[in-house]
Protein backbone atom coordinates (compact mmCIF):
# COMPACT_ATOMS: atom_id res chain seq x y z
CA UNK A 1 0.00 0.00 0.00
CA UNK A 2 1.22 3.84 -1.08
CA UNK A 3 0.43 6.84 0.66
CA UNK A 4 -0.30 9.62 -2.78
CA UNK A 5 0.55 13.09 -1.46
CA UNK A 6 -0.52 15.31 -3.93
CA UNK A 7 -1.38 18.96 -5.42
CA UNK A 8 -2.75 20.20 -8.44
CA UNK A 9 -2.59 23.51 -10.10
CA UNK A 10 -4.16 25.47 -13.35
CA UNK A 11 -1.88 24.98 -16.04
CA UNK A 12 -2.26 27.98 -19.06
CA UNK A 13 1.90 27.02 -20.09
CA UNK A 14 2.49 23.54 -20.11
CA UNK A 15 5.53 23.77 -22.75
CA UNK A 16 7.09 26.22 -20.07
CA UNK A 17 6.54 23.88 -17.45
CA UNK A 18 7.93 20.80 -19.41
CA UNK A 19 10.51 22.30 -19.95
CA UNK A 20 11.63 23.62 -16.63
CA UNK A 21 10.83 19.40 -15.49
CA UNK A 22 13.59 18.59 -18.41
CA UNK A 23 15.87 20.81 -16.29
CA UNK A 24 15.06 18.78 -13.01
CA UNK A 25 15.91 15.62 -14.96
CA UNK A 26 12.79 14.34 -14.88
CA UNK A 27 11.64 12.33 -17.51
CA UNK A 28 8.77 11.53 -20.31
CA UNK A 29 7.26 8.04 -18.69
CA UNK A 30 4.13 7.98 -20.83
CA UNK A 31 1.35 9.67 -22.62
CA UNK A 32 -2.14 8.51 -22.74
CA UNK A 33 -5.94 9.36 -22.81
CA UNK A 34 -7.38 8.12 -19.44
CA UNK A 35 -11.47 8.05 -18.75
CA UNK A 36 -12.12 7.90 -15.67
CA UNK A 37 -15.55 6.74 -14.10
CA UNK A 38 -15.97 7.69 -10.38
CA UNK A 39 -18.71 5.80 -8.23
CA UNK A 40 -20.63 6.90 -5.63
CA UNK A 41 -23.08 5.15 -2.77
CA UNK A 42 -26.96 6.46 -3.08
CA UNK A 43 -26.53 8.87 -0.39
CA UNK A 44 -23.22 10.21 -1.67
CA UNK A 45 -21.22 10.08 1.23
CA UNK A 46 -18.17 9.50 -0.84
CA UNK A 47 -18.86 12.56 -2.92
CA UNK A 48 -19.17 14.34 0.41
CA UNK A 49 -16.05 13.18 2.17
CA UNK A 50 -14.31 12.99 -1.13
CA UNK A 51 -13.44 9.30 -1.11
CA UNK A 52 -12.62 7.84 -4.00
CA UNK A 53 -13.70 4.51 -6.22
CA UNK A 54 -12.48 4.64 -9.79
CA UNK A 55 -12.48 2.91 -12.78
CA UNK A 56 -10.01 3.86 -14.73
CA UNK A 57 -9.50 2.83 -18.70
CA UNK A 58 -5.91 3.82 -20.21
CA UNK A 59 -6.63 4.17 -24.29
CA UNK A 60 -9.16 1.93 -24.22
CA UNK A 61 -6.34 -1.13 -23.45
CA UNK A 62 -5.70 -0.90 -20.07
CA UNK A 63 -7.75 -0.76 -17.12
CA UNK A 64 -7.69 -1.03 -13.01
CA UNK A 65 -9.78 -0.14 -10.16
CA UNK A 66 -8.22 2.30 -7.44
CA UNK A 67 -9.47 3.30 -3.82
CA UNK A 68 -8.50 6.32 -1.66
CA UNK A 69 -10.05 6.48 1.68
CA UNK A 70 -11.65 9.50 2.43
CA UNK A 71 -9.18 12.79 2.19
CA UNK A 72 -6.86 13.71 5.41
CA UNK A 73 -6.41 17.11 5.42
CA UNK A 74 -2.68 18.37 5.54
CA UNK A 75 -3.14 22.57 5.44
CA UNK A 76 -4.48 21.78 1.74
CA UNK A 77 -2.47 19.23 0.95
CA UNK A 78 -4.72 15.95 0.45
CA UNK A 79 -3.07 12.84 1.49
CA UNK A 80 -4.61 9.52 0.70
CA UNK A 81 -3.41 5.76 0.91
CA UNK A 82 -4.25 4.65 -2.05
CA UNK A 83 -5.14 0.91 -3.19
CA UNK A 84 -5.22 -0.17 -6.90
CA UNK A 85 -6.01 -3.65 -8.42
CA UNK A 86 -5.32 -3.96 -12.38
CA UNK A 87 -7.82 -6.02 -15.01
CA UNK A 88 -8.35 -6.79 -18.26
CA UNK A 89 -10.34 -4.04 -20.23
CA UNK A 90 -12.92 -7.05 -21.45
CA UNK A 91 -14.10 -6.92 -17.46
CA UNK A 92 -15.26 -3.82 -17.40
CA UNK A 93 -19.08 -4.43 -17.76
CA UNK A 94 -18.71 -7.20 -14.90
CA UNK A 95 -16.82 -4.66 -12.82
CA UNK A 96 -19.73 -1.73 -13.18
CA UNK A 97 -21.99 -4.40 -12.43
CA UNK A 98 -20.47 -5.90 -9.34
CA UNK A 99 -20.17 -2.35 -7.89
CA UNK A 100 -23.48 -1.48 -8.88
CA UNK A 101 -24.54 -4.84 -6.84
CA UNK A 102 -22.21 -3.68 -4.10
CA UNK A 103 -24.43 -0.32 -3.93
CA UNK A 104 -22.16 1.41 -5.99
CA UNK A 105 -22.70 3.80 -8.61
CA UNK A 106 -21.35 5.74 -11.70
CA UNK A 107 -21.14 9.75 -11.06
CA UNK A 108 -19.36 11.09 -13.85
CA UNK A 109 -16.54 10.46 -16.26
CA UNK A 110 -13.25 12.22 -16.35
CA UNK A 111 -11.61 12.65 -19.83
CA UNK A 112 -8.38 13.58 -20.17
CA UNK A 113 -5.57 13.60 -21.95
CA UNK A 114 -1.81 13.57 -19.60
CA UNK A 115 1.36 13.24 -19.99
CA UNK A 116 3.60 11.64 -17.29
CA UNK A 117 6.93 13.13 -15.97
CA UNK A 118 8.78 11.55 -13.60
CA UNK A 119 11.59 11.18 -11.34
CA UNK A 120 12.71 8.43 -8.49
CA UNK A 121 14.40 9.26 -5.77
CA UNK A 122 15.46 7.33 -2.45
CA UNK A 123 12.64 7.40 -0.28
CA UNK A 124 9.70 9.12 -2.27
CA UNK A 125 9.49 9.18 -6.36
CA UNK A 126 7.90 12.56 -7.81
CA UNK A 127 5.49 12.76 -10.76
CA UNK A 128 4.30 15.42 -12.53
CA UNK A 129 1.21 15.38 -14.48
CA UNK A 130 -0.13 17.58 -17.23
CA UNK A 131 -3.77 17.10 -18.31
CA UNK A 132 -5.77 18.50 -20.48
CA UNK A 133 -9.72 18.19 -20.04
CA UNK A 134 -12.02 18.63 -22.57
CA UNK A 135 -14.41 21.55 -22.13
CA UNK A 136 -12.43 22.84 -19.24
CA UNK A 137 -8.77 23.48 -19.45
CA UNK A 138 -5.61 22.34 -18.32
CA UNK A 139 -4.00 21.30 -15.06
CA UNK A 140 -0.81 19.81 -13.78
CA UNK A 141 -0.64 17.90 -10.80
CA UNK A 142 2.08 17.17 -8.37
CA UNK A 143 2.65 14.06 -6.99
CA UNK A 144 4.77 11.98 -4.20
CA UNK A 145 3.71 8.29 -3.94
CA UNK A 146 6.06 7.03 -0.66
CA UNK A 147 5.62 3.90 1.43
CA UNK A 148 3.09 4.47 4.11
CA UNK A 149 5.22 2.34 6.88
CA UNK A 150 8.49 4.44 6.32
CA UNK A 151 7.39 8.45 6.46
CA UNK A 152 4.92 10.77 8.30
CA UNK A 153 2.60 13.41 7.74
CA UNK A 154 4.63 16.35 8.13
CA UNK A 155 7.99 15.13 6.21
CA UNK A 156 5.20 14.93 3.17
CA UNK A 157 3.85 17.77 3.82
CA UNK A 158 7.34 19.52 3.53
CA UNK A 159 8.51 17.16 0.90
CA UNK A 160 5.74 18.48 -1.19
CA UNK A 161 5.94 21.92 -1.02
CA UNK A 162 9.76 21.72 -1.58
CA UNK A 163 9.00 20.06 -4.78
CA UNK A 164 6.29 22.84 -6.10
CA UNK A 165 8.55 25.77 -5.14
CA UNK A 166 10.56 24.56 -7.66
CA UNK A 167 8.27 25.83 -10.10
CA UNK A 168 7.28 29.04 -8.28
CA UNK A 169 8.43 31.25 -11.09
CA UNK A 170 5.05 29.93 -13.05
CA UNK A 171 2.62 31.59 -10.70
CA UNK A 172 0.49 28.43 -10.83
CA UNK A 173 -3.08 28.89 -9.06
CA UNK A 174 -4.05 26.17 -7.07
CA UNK A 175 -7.08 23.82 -7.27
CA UNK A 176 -8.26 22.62 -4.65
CA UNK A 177 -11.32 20.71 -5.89
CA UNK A 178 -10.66 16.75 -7.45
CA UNK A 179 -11.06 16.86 -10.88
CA UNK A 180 -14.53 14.45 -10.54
CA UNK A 181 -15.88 17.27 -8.73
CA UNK A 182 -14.63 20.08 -11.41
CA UNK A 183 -16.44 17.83 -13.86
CA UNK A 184 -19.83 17.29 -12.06
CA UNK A 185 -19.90 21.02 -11.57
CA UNK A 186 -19.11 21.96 -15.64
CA UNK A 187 -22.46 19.12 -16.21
CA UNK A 188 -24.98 20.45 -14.23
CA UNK A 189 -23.79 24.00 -15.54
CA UNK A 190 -24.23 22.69 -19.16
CA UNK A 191 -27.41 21.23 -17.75
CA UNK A 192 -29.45 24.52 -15.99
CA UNK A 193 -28.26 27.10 -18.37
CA UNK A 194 -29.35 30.27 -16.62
CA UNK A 195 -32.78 28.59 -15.99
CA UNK A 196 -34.07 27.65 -12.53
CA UNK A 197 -35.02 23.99 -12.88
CA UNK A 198 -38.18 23.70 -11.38
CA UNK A 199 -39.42 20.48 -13.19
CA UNK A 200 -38.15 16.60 -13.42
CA UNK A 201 -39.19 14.72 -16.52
CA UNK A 202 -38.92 11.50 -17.00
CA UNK A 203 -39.03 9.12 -20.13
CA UNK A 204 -39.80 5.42 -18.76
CA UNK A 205 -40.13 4.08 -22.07
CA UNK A 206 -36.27 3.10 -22.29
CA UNK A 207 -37.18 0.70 -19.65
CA UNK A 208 -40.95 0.21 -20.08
CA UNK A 209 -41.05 -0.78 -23.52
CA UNK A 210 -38.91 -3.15 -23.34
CA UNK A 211 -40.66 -5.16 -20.74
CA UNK A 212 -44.10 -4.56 -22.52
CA UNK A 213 -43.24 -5.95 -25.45
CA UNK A 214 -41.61 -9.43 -23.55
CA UNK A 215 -45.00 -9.38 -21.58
CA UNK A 216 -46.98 -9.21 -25.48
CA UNK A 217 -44.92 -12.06 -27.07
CA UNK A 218 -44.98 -14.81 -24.24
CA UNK A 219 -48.64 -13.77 -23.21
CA UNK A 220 -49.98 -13.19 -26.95
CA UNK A 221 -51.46 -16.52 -27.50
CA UNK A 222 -53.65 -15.96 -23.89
CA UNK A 223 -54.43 -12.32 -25.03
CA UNK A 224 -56.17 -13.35 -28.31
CA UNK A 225 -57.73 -16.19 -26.51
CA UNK A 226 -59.78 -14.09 -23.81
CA UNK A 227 -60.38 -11.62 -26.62
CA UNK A 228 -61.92 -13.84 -28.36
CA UNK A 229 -59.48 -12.77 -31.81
CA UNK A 230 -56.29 -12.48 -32.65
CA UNK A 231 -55.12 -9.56 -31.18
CA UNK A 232 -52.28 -7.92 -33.02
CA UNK A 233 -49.90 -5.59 -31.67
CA UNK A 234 -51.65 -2.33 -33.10
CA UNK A 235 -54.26 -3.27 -31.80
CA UNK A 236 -53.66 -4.52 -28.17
CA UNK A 237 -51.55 -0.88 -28.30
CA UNK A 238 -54.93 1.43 -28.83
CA UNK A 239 -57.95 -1.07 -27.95
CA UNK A 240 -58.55 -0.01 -24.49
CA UNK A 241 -61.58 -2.21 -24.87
CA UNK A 242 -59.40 -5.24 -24.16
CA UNK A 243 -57.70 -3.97 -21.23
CA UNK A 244 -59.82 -4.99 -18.04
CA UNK A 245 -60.07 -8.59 -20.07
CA UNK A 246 -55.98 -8.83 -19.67
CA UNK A 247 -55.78 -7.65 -16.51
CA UNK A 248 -55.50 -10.75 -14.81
CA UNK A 249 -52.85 -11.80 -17.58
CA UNK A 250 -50.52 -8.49 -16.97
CA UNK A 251 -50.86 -8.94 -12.93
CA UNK A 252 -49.50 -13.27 -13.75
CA UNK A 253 -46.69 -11.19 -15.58
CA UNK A 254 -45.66 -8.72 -13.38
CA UNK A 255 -46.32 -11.41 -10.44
CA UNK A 256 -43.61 -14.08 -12.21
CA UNK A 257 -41.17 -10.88 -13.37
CA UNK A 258 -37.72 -11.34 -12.43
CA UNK A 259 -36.35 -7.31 -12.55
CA UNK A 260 -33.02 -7.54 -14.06
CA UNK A 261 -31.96 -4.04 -14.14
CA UNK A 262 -31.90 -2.22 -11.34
CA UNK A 263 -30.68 1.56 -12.75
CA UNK A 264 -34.76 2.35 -13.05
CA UNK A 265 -35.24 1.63 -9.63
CA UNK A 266 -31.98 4.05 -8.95
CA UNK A 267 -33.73 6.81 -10.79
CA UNK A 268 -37.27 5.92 -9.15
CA UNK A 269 -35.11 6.60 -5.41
CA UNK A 270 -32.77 9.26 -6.69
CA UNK A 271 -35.76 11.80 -8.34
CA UNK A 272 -37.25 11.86 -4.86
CA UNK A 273 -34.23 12.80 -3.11
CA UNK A 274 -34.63 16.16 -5.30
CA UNK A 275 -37.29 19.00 -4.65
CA UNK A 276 -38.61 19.91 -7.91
CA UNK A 277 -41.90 18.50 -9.17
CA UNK A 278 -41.63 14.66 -10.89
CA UNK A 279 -43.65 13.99 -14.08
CA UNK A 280 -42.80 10.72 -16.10
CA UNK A 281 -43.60 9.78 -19.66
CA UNK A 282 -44.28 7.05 -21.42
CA UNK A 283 -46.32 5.69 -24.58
CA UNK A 284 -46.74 2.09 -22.89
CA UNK A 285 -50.06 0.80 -22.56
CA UNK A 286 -52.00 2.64 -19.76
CA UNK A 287 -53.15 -0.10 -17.81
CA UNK A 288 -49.67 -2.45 -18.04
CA UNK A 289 -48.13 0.81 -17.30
CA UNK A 290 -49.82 1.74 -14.11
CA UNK A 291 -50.16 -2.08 -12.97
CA UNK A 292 -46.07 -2.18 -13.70
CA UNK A 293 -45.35 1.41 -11.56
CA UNK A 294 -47.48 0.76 -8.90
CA UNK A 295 -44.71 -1.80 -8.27
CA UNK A 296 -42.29 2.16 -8.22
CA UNK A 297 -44.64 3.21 -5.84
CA UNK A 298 -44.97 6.48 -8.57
CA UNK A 299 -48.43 8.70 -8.05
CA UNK A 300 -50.62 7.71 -11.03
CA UNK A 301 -51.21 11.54 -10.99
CA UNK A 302 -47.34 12.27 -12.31
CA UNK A 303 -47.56 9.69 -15.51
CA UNK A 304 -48.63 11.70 -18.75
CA UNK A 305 -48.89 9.10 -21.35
CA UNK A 306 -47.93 9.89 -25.34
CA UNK A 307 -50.10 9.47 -28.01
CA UNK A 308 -49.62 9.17 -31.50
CA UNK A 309 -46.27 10.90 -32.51
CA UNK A 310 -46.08 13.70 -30.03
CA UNK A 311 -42.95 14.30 -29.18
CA UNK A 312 -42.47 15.19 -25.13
CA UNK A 313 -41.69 19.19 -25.80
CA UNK A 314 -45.55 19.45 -27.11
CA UNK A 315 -46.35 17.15 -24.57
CA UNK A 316 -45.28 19.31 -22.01
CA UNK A 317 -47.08 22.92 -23.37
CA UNK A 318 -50.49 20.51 -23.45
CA UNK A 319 -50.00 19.91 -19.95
CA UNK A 320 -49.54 23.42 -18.87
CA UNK A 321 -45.45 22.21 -18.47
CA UNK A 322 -42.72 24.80 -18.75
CA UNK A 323 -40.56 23.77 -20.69
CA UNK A 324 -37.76 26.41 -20.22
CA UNK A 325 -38.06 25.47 -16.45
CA UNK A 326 -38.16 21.72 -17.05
CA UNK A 327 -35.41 19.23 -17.64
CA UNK A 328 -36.52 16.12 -19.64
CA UNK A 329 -34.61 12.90 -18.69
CA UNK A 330 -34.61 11.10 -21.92
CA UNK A 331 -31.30 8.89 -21.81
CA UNK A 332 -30.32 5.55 -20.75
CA UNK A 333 -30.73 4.97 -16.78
CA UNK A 334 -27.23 4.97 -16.20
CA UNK A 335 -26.75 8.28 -17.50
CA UNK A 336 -29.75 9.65 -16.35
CA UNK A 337 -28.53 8.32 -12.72
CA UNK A 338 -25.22 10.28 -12.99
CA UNK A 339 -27.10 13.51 -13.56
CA UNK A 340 -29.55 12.85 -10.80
CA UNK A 341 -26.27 12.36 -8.47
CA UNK A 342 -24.61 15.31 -9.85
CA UNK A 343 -27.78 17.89 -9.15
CA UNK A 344 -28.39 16.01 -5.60
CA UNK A 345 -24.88 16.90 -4.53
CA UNK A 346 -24.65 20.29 -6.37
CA UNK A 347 -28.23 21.87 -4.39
């Protein structure tokens, strides 16, 4: 186990910088494009005591999964034992999904592009990063990974500074904010505008659908037989007529329903964490729609269903929606989960 002692700067002249670390002898270790995907718990503690659980993915080849305990604060200098476990990039989708079973879930996604200097010494080796985020700028960090049995708190502490002041001539302005929550703060920017968000909808039909069409092909048979017809899909869609006879047929579905995603029961708990005023959409069936929520424990009273082609923007001005105070939450789960955890921990 390492103990990562680190601080990180704006960087507006990185060739200046590079070049002045070419001086120090350090050298050019490697240059890359890193994502990385930080996951939080439902209630965000980790975003709040800025612990860290990462996924990071090194040009798409490599990948590994790093902890740091929550931060220990050194006068501004954030020093954090760090514990990292390398996999094969084919795991990733099993690794989301074990965390996600753990309780575990994506936030945002750091992209960057950095270049590695570096230098080893006796007791402590010294990196220095330069990154360059899309969107947002540049940074450099500075870096001392030690052994955590063989210092202390204050020789880092001093160790670190010494090794900045080296570079005092730059003028560098310090960040003090991890560059997850720089990110999650440029999103939900991007996301308000200069708009007050006062409304929350939702489009369950990424979800929905697919479940209402599994319950249509295994029950279809049993549909046309208590209809008394063949009943096509057109016409179980807009034959309300049929709907109390299939009743009992939905209620044998939903009853025998093994859930096997659980980032729409995420969104379900995350939306009511938030103030604003919850409206979901959907063009599913009305009755397998309500008999599937009730399951969500959602107010019948916040579903607006879609008909024909209307697209939700016209759907909200029928329903006396604003739209310029409303966001609409029309992406995957997972996505729409990371903006949900972003605005929760940005209020």
């Amino acid at each position: 186990m390492k103990v990562e002692t680190e601080k990180k700067y704006y960087c507006m002249q990185p060739e200046i910088l590079i070049k002045m670390a070419e001086n120090l002898k350090f050298n050019k270790t490697n240059q890359s494009e890193e994502i990385d995907e930080y996951f939080t718990d439902i209630n965000s503690a980790y975003i709040k005591n800025r612990t860290c659980l990462r996924i990071r993915k090194i040009d798409n080849k490599e990948m590994e999964i790093t902890y740091k305990g929550k931060s220990d604060s050194l006068m501004g200098v954030f020093c954090k034992l760090e514990n990292n476990i390398s996999l094969n990039i084919d795991d990733y989708e099993n690794c989301v999904n074990l965390l996600t079973s753990l309780g575990y879930y994506s936030y945002v996604e750091v992209i960057k592009n950095r270049m590695t200097y570096e230098l080893k010494g006796k007791k402590y080796n010294y990196s220095i990063m330069i990154d360059s985020l899309p969107e947002i700028g540049g940074f450099v960090e500075f870096e001392i990974v030690s052994d955590y049995k063989n210092t202390t708190k204050e020789e880092l502490k001093k160790e670190l500074n010494d090794f900045v002041s080296k570079f005092d001539e730059l003028k560098l302005k310090e960040s003090n904010e991890p560059y997850r929550d720089i990110v999650a703060k440029h999103l939900l920017k991007k996301l308000k505008g200069n708009k007050d968000i006062l409304n929350l909808c939702t489009n369950l039909d990424l979800e929905l659908l697919r479940y209402e069409k599994d319950f249509y092909k295994k029950y279809k048979n049993e549909i046309s037989k208590v209809c008394g017809s063949n009943v096509k899909w057109g016409e179980y869609k807009k034959n309300k007529d049929i709907d109390k006879k299939i009743l009992p047929l939905i209620n044998k579905y939903l009853e025998n329903l093994i859930f096997d995603n659980n980032d729409l029961l995420v969104t379900i708990e995350l939306l009511y964490k938030l103030p604003q005023k919850k409206y979901f959409f959907t063009k599913v069936n009305e009755l397998f729609c309500k008999s599937f929520l009730e399951k969500l424990n959602i107010n019948e009273q916040q579903i607006i269903y879609i008909k024909n082609n209307d697209n939700i923007n016209s759907v909200l001005t029928k329903n006396n929606i604003p739209i310029n105070s409303s966001i609409v939450i029309n992406n995957n789960f997972k996505i729409n989960n990371r903006m949900l955890l972003v605005m929760i921990n940005e209020l």
